[in-house]
PDB file of N, CA and C in Angstrom:
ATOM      1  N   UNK A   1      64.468  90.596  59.597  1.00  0.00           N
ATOM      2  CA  UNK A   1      65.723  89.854  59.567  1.00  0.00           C
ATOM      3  C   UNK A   1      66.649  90.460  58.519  1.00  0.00           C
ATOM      4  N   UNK A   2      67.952  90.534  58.793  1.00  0.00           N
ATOM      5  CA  UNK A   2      68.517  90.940  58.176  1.00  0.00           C
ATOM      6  C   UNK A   2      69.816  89.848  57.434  1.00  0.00           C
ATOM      7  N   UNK A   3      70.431  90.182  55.908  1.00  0.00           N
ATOM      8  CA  UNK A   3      71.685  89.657  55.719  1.00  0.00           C
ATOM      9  C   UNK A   3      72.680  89.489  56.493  1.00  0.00           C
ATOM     10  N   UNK A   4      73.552  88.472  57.172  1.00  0.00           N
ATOM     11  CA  UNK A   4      74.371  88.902  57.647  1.00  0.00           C
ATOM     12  C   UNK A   4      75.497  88.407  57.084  1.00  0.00           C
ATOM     13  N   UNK A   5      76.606  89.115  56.704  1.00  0.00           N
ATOM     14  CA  UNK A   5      77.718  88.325  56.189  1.00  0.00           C
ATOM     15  C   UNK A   5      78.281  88.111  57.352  1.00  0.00           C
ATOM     16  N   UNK A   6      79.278  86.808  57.275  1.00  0.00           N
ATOM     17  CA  UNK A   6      79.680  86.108  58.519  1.00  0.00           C
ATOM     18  C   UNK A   6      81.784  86.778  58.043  1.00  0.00           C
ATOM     19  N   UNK A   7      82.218  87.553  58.502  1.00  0.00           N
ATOM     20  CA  UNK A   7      83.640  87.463  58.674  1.00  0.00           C
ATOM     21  C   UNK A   7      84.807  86.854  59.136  1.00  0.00           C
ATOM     22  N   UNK A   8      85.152  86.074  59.092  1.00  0.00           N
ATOM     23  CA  UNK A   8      86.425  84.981  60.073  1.00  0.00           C
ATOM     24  C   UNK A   8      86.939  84.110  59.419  1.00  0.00           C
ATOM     25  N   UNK A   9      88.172  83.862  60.043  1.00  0.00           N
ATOM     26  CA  UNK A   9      89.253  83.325  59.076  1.00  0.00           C
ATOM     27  C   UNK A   9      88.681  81.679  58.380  1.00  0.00           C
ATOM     28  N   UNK A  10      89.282  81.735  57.342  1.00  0.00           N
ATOM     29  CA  UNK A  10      88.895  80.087  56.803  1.00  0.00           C
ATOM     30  C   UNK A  10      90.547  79.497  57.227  1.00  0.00           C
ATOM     31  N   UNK A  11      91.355  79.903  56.380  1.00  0.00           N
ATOM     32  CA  UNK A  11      92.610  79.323  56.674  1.00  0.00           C
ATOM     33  C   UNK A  11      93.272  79.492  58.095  1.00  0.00           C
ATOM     34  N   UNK A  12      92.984  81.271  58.334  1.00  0.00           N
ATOM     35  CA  UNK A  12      94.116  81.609  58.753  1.00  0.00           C
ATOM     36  C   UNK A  12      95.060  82.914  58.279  1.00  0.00           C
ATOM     37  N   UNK A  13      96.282  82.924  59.420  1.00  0.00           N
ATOM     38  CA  UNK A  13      97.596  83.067  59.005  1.00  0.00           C
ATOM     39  C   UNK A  13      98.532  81.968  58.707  1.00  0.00           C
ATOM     40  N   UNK A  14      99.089  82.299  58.044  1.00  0.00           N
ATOM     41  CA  UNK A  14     100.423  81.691  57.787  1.00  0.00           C
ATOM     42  C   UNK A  14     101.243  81.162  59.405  1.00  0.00           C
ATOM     43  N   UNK A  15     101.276  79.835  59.288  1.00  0.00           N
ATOM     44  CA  UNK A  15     101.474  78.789  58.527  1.00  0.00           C
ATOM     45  C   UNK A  15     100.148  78.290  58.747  1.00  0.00           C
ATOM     46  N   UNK A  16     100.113  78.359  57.855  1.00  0.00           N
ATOM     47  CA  UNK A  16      98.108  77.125  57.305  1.00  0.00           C
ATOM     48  C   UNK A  16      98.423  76.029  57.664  1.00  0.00           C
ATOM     49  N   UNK A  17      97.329  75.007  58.095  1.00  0.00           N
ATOM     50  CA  UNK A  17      97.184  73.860  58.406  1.00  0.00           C
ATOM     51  C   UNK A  17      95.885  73.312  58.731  1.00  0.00           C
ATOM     52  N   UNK A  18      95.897  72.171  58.128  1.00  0.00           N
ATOM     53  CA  UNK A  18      94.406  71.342  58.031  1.00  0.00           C
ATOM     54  C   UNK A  18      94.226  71.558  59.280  1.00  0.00           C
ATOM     55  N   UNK A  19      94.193  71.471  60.575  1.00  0.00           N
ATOM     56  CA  UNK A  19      94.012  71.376  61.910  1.00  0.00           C
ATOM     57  C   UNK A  19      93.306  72.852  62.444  1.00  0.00           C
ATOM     58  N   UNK A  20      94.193  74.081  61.572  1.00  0.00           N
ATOM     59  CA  UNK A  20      93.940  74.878  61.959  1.00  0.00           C
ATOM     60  C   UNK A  20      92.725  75.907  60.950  1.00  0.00           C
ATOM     61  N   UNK A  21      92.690  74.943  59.784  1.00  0.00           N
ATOM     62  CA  UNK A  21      91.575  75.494  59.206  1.00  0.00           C
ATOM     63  C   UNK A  21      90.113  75.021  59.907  1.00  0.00           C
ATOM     64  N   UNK A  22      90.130  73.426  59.907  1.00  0.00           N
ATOM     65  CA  UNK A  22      89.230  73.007  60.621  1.00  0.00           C
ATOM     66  C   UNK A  22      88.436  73.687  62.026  1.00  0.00           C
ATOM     67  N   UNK A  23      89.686  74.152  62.530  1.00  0.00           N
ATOM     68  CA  UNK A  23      88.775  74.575  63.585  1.00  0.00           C
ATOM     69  C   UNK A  23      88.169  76.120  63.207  1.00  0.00           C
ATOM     70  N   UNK A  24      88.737  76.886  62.443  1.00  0.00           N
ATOM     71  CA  UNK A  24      88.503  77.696  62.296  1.00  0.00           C
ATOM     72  C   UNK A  24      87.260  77.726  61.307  1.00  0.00           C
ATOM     73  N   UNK A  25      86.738  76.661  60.457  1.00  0.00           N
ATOM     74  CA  UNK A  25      85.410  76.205  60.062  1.00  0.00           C
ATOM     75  C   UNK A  25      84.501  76.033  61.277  1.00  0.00           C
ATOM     76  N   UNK A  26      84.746  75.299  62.525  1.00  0.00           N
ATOM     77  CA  UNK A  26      83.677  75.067  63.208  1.00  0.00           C
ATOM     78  C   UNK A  26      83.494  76.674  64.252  1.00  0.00           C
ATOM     79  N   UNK A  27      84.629  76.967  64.140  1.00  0.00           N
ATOM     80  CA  UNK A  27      84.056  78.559  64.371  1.00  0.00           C
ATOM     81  C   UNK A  27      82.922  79.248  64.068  1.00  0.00           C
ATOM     82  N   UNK A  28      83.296  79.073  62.654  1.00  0.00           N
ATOM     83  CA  UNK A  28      82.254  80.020  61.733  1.00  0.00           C
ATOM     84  C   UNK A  28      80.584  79.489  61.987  1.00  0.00           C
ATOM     85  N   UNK A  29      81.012  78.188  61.898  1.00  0.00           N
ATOM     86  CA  UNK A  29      79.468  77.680  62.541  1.00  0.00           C
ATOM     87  C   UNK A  29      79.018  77.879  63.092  1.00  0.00           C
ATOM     88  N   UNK A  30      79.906  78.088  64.382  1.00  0.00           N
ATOM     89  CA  UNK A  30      79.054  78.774  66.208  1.00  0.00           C
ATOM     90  C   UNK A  30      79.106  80.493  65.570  1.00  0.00           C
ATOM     91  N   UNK A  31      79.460  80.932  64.608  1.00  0.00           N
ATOM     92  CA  UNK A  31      78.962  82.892  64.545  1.00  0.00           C
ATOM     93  C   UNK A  31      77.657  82.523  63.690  1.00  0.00           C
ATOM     94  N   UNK A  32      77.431  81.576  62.315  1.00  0.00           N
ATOM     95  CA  UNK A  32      76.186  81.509  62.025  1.00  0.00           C
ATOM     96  C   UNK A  32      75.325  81.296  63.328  1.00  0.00           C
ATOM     97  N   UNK A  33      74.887  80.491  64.037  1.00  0.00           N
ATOM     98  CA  UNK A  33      74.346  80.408  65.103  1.00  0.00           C
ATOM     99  C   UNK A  33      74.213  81.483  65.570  1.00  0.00           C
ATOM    100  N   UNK A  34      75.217  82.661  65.690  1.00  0.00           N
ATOM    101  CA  UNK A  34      74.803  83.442  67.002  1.00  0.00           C
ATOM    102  C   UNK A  34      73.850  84.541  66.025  1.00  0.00           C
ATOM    103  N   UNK A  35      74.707  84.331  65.000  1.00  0.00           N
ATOM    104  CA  UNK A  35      73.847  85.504  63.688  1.00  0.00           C
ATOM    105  C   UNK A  35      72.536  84.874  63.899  1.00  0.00           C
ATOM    106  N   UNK A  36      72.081  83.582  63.737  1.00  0.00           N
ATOM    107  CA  UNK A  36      70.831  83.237  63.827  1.00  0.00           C
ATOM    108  C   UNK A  36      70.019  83.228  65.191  1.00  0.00           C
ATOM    109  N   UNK A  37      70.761  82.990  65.923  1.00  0.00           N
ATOM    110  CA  UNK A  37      70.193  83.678  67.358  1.00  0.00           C
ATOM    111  C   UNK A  37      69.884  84.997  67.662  1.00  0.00           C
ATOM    112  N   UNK A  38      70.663  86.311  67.021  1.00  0.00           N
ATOM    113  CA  UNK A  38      70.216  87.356  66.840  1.00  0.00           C
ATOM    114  C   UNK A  38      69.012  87.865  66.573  1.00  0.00           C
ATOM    115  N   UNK A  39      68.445  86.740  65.502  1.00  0.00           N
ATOM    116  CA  UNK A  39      67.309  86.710  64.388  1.00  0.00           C
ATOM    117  C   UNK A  39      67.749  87.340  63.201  1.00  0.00           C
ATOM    118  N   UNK A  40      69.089  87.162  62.759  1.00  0.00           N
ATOM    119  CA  UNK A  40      69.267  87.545  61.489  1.00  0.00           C
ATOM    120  C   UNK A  40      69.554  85.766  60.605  1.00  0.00           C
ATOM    121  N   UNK A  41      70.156  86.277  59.419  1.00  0.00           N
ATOM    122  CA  UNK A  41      70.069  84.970  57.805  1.00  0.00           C
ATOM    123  C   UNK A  41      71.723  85.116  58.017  1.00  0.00           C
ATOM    124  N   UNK A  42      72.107  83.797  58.467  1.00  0.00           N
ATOM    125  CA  UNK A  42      74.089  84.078  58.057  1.00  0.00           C
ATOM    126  C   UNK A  42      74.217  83.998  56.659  1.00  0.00           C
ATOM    127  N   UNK A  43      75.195  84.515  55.996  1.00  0.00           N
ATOM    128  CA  UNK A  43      75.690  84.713  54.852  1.00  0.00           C
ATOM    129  C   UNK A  43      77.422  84.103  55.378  1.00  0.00           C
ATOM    130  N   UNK A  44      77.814  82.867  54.860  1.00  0.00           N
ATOM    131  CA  UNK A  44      79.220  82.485  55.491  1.00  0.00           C
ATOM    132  C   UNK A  44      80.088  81.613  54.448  1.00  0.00           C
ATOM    133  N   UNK A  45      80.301  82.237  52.798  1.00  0.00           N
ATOM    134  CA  UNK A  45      79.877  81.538  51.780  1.00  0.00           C
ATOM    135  C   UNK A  45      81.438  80.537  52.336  1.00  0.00           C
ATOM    136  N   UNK A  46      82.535  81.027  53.020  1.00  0.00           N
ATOM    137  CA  UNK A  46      83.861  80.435  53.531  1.00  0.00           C
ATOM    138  C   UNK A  46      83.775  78.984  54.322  1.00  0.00           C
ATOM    139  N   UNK A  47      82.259  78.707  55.136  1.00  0.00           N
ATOM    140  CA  UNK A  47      81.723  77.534  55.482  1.00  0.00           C
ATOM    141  C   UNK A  47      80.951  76.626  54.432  1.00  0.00           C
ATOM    142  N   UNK A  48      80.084  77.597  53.844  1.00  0.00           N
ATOM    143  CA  UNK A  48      79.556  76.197  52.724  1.00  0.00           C
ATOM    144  C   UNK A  48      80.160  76.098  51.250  1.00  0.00           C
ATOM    145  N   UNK A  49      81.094  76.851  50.569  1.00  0.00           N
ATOM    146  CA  UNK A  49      81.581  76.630  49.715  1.00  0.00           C
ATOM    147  C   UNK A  49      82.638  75.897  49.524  1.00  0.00           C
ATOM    148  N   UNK A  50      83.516  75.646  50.668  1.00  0.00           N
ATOM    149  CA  UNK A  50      84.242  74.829  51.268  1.00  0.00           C
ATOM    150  C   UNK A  50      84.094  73.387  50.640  1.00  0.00           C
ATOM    151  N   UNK A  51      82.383  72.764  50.827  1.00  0.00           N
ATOM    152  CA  UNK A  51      82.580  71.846  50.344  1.00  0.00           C
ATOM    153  C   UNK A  51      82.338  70.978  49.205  1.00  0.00           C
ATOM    154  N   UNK A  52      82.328  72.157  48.149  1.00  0.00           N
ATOM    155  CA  UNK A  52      82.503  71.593  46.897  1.00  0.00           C
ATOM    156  C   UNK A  52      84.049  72.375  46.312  1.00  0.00           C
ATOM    157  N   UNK A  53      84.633  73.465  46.612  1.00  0.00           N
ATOM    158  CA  UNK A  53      85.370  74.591  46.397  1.00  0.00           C
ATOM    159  C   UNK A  53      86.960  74.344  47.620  1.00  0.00           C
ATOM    160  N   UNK A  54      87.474  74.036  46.643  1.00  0.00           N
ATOM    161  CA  UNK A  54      88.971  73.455  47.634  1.00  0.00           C
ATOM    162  C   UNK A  54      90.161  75.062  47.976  1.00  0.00           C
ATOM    163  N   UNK A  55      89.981  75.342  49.219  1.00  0.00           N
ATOM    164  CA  UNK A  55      90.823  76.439  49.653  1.00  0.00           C
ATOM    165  C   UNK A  55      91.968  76.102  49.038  1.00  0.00           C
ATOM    166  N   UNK A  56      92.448  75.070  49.482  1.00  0.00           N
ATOM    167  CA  UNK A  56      94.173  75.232  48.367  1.00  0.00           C
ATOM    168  C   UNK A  56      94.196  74.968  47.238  1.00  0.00           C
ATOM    169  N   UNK A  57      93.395  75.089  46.002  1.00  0.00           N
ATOM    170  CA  UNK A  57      93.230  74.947  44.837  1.00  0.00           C
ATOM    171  C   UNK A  57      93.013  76.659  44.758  1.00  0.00           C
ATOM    172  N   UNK A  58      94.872  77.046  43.961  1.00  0.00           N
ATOM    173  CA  UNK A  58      94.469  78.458  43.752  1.00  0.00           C
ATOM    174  C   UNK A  58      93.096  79.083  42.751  1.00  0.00           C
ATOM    175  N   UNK A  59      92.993  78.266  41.694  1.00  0.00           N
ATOM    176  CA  UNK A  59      91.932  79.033  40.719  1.00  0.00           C
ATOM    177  C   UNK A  59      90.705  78.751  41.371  1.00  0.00           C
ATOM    178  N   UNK A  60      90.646  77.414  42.217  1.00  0.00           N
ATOM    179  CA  UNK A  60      88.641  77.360  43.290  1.00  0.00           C
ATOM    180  C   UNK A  60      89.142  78.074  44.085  1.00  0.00           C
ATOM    181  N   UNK A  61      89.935  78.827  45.007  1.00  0.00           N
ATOM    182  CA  UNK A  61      89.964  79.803  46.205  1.00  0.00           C
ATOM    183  C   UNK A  61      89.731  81.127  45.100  1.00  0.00           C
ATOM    184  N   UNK A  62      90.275  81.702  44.459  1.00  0.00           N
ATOM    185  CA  UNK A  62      89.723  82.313  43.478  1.00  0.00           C
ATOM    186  C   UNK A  62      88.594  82.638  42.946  1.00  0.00           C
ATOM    187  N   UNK A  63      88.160  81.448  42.647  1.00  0.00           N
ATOM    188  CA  UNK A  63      86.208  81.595  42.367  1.00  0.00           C
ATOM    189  C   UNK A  63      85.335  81.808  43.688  1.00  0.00           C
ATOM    190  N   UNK A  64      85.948  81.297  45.137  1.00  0.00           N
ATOM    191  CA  UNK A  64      85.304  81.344  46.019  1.00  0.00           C
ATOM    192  C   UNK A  64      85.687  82.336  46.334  1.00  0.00           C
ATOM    193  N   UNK A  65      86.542  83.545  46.392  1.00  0.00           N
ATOM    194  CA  UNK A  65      86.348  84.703  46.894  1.00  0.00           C
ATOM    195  C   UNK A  65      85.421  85.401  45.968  1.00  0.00           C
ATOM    196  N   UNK A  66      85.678  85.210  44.559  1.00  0.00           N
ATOM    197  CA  UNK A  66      84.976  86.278  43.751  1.00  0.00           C
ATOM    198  C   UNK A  66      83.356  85.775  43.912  1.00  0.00           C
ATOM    199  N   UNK A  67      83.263  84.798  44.485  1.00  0.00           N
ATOM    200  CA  UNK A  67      81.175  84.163  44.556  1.00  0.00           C
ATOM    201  C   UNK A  67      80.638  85.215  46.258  1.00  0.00           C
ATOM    202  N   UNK A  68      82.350  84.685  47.625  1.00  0.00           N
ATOM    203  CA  UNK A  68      81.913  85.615  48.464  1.00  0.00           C
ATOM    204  C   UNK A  68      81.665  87.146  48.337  1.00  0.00           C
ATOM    205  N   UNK A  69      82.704  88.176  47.667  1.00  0.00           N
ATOM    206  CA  UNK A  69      82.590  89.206  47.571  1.00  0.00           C
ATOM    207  C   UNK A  69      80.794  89.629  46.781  1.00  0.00           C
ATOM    208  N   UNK A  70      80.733  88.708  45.998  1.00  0.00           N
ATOM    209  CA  UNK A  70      79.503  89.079  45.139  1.00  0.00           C
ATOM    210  C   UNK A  70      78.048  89.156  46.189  1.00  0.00           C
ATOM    211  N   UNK A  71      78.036  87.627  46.993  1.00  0.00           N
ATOM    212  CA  UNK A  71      77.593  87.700  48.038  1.00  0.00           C
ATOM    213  C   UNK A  71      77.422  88.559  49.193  1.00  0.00           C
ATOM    214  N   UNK A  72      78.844  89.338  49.298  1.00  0.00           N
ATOM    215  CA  UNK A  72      79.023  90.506  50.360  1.00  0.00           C
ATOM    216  C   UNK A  72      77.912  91.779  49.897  1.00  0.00           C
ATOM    217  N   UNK A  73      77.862  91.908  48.328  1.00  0.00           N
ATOM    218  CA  UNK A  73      77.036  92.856  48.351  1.00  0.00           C
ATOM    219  C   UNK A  73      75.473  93.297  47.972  1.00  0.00           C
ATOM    220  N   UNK A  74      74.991  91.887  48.857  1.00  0.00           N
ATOM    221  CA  UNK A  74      73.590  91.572  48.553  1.00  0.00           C
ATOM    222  C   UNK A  74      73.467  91.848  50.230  1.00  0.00           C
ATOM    223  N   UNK A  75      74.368  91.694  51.225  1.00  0.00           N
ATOM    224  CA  UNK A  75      74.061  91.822  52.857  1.00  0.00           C
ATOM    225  C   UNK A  75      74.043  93.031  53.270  1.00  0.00           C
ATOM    226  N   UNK A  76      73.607  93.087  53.992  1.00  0.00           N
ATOM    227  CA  UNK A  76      73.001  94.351  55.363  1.00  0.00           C
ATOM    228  C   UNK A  76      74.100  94.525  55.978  1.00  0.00           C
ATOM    229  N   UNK A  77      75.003  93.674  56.957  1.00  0.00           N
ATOM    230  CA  UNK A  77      75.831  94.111  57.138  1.00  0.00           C
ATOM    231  C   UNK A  77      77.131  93.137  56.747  1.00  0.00           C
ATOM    232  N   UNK A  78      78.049  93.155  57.211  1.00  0.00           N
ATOM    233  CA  UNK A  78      79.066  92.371  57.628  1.00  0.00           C
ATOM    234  C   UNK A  78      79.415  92.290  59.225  1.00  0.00           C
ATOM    235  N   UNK A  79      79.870  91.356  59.935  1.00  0.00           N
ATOM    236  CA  UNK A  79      79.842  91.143  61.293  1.00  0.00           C
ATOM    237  C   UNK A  79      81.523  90.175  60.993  1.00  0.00           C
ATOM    238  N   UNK A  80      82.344  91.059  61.779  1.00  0.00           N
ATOM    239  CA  UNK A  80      83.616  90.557  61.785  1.00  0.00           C
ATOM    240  C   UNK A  80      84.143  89.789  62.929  1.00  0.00           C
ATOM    241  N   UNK A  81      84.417  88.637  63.083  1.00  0.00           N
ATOM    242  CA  UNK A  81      84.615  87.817  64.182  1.00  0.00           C
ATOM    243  C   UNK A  81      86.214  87.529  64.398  1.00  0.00           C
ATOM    244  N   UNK A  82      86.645  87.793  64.968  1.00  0.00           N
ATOM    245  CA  UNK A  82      87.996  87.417  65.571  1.00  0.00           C
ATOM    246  C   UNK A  82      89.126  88.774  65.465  1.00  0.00           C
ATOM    247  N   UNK A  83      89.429  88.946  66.342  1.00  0.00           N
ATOM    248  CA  UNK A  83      90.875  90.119  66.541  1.00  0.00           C
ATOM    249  C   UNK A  83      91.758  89.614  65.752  1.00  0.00           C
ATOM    250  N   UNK A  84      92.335  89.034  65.189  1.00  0.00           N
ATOM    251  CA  UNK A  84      93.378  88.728  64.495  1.00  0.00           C
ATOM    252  C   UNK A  84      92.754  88.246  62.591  1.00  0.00           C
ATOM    253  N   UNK A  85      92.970  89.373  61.990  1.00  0.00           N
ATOM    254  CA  UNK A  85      92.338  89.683  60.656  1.00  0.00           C
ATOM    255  C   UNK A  85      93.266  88.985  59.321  1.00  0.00           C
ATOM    256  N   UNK A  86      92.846  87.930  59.182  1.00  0.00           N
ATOM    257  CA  UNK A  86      93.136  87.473  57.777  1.00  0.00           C
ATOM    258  C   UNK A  86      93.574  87.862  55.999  1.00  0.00           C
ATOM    259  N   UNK A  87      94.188  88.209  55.755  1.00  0.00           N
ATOM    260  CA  UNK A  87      93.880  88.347  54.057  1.00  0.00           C
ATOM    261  C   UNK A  87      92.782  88.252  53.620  1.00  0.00           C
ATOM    262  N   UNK A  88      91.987  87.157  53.469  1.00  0.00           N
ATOM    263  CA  UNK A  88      91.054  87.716  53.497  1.00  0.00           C
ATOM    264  C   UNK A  88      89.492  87.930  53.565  1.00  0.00           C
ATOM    265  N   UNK A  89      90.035  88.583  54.964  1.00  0.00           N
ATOM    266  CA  UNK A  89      88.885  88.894  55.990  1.00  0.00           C
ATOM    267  C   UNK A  89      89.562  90.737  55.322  1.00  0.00           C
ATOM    268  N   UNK A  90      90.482  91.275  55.187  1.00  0.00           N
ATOM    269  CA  UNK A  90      90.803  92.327  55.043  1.00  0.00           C
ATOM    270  C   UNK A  90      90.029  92.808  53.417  1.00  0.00           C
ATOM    271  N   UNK A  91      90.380  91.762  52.754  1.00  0.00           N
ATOM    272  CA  UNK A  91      89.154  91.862  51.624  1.00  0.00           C
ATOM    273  C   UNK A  91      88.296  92.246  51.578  1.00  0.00           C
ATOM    274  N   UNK A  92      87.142  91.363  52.300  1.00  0.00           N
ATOM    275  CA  UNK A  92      85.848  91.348  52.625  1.00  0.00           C
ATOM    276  C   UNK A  92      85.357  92.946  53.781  1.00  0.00           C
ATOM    277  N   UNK A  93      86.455  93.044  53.969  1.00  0.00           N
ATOM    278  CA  UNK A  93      85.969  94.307  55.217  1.00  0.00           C
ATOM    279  C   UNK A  93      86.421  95.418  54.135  1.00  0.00           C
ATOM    280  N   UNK A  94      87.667  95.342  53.283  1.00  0.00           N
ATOM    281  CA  UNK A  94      87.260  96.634  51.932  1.00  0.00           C
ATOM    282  C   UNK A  94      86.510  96.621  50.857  1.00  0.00           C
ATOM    283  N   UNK A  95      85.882  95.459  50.531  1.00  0.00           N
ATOM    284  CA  UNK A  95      84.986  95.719  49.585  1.00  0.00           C
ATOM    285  C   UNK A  95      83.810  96.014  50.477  1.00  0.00           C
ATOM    286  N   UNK A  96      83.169  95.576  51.451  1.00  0.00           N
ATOM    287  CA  UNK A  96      82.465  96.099  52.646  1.00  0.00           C
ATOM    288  C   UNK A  96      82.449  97.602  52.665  1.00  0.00           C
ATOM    289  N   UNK A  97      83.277  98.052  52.855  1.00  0.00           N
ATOM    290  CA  UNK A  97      83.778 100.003  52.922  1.00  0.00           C
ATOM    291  C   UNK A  97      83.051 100.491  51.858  1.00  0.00           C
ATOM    292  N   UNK A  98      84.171  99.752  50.849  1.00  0.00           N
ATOM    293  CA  UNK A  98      83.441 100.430  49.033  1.00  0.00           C
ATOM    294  C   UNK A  98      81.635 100.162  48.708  1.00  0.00           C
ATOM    295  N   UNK A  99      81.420  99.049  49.523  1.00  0.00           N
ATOM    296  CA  UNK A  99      79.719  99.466  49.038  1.00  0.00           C
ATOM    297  C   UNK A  99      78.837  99.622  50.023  1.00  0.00           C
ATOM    298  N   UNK A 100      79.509 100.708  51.146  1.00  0.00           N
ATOM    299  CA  UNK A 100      78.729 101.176  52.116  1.00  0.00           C
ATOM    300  C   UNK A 100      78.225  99.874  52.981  1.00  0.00           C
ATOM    301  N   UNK A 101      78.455  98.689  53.078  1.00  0.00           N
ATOM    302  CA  UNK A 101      77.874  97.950  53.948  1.00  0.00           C
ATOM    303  C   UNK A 101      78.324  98.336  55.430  1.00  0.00           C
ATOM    304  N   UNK A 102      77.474  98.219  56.508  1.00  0.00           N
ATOM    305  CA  UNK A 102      78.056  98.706  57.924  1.00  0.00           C
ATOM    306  C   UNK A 102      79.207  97.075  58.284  1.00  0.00           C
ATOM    307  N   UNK A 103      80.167  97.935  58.974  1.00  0.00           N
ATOM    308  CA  UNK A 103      80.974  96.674  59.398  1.00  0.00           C
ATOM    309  C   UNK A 103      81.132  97.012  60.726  1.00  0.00           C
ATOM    310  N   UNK A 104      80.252  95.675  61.495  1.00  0.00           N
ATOM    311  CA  UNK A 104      80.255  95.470  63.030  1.00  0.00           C
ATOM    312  C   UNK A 104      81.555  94.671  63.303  1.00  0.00           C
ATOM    313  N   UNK A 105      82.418  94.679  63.993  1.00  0.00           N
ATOM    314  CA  UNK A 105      83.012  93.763  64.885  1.00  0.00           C
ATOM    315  C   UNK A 105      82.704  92.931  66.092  1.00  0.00           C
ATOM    316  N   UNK A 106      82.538  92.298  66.149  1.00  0.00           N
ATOM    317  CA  UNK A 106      82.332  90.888  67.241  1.00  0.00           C
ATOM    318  C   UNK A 106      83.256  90.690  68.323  1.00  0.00           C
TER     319      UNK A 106
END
Protein backbone atom coordinates (compact mmCIF):
# COMPACT_ATOMS: atom_id res chain seq x y z
CA UNK A 1 0.00 0.00 0.00
CA UNK A 2 1.05 3.04 -0.77
CA UNK A 3 0.76 7.04 0.52
CA UNK A 4 -1.53 8.67 -1.37
CA UNK A 5 -1.88 12.35 -1.28
CA UNK A 6 -5.40 13.25 -2.28
CA UNK A 7 -5.29 16.65 -4.72
CA UNK A 8 -8.66 18.72 -5.22
CA UNK A 9 -10.00 21.80 -4.59
CA UNK A 10 -11.16 22.69 -0.90
CA UNK A 11 -12.50 26.13 -1.75
CA UNK A 12 -12.23 26.43 -5.16
CA UNK A 13 -11.99 29.35 -7.56
CA UNK A 14 -12.99 32.51 -6.94
CA UNK A 15 -15.93 33.33 -6.07
CA UNK A 16 -15.79 30.95 -2.92
CA UNK A 17 -18.79 29.87 -1.33
CA UNK A 18 -19.95 27.71 1.54
CA UNK A 19 -22.08 25.67 -1.02
CA UNK A 20 -19.34 25.34 -3.18
CA UNK A 21 -16.74 24.37 -0.75
CA UNK A 22 -19.00 21.82 0.69
CA UNK A 23 -19.38 20.02 -2.15
CA UNK A 24 -16.12 20.12 -3.07
CA UNK A 25 -15.33 18.41 0.56
CA UNK A 26 -17.66 15.57 -0.26
CA UNK A 27 -15.67 15.16 -3.35
CA UNK A 28 -12.60 14.59 -1.74
CA UNK A 29 -14.30 11.89 0.20
CA UNK A 30 -15.47 9.86 -2.85
CA UNK A 31 -11.25 10.22 -4.20
CA UNK A 32 -10.27 8.91 -0.55
CA UNK A 33 -12.51 5.99 -1.30
CA UNK A 34 -11.33 5.38 -4.65
CA UNK A 35 -7.58 5.81 -3.26
CA UNK A 36 -8.78 3.20 -0.82
CA UNK A 37 -10.34 1.06 -3.29
CA UNK A 38 -7.15 1.06 -5.20
CA UNK A 39 -5.61 -0.45 -2.00
CA UNK A 40 -3.70 2.51 -1.26
CA UNK A 41 -3.77 5.00 2.57
CA UNK A 42 -5.50 8.57 1.41
CA UNK A 43 -3.50 11.35 2.63
CA UNK A 44 -6.39 14.40 2.22
CA UNK A 45 -5.13 16.66 5.11
CA UNK A 46 -7.89 19.56 3.07
CA UNK A 47 -10.83 16.99 4.31
CA UNK A 48 -9.81 16.33 7.87
CA UNK A 49 -8.17 19.42 8.91
CA UNK A 50 -11.07 21.26 7.93
CA UNK A 51 -12.51 20.38 11.03
CA UNK A 52 -10.70 21.82 13.60
CA UNK A 53 -8.69 24.41 11.02
CA UNK A 54 -11.08 27.18 9.49
CA UNK A 55 -10.31 27.77 5.56
CA UNK A 56 -11.25 31.42 5.91
CA UNK A 57 -9.23 32.12 8.89
CA UNK A 58 -6.11 33.46 7.01
CA UNK A 59 -3.35 32.46 9.72
CA UNK A 60 -5.43 28.50 10.22
CA UNK A 61 -5.49 28.26 6.20
CA UNK A 62 -1.88 29.05 6.63
CA UNK A 63 -1.04 26.43 9.18
CA UNK A 64 -3.15 24.05 7.15
CA UNK A 65 -1.24 24.38 4.09
CA UNK A 66 2.12 24.40 5.81
CA UNK A 67 0.82 20.78 8.00
CA UNK A 68 -0.46 19.65 4.13
CA UNK A 69 2.73 20.40 2.28
CA UNK A 70 4.71 18.69 5.21
CA UNK A 71 2.37 15.81 4.78
CA UNK A 72 2.92 15.90 0.91
CA UNK A 73 6.36 14.82 1.61
CA UNK A 74 5.99 11.73 3.57
CA UNK A 75 3.60 10.27 0.26
CA UNK A 76 4.37 8.06 -2.62
CA UNK A 77 2.53 9.85 -4.78
CA UNK A 78 0.18 12.66 -5.28
CA UNK A 79 -3.08 11.85 -7.35
CA UNK A 80 -4.65 15.07 -8.77
CA UNK A 81 -8.41 15.12 -9.12
CA UNK A 82 -10.27 17.58 -11.12
CA UNK A 83 -9.33 19.56 -14.54
CA UNK A 84 -9.79 22.79 -13.23
CA UNK A 85 -6.60 23.46 -10.76
CA UNK A 86 -6.84 25.57 -7.72
CA UNK A 87 -4.17 27.79 -5.97
CA UNK A 88 -3.72 25.54 -4.12
CA UNK A 89 -3.76 22.43 -5.74
CA UNK A 90 -0.94 24.33 -7.92
CA UNK A 91 1.04 24.36 -4.65
CA UNK A 92 0.78 20.99 -3.77
CA UNK A 93 1.58 19.78 -7.43
CA UNK A 94 5.02 22.20 -7.07
CA UNK A 95 6.16 21.24 -4.03
CA UNK A 96 5.24 17.62 -5.42
CA UNK A 97 7.86 18.41 -8.51
CA UNK A 98 10.52 19.76 -5.95
CA UNK A 99 10.58 16.48 -3.95
CA UNK A 100 10.36 14.14 -6.75
CA UNK A 101 6.95 12.80 -5.71
CA UNK A 102 5.21 11.19 -8.99
CA UNK A 103 2.12 13.31 -9.87
CA UNK A 104 -0.77 11.17 -11.37
CA UNK A 105 -3.79 12.97 -12.65
CA UNK A 106 -7.26 11.53 -12.25
Amino acid sequence: MKLIYVCSPCRGTPPYSRGKTERNIKKAENFCKEVIKAGHIPVAPHYFYRTFLSDTNPEQRKKAIEIGLRLLSACEEIWVFKTLISEGMKTEIARARELNVPVVYK
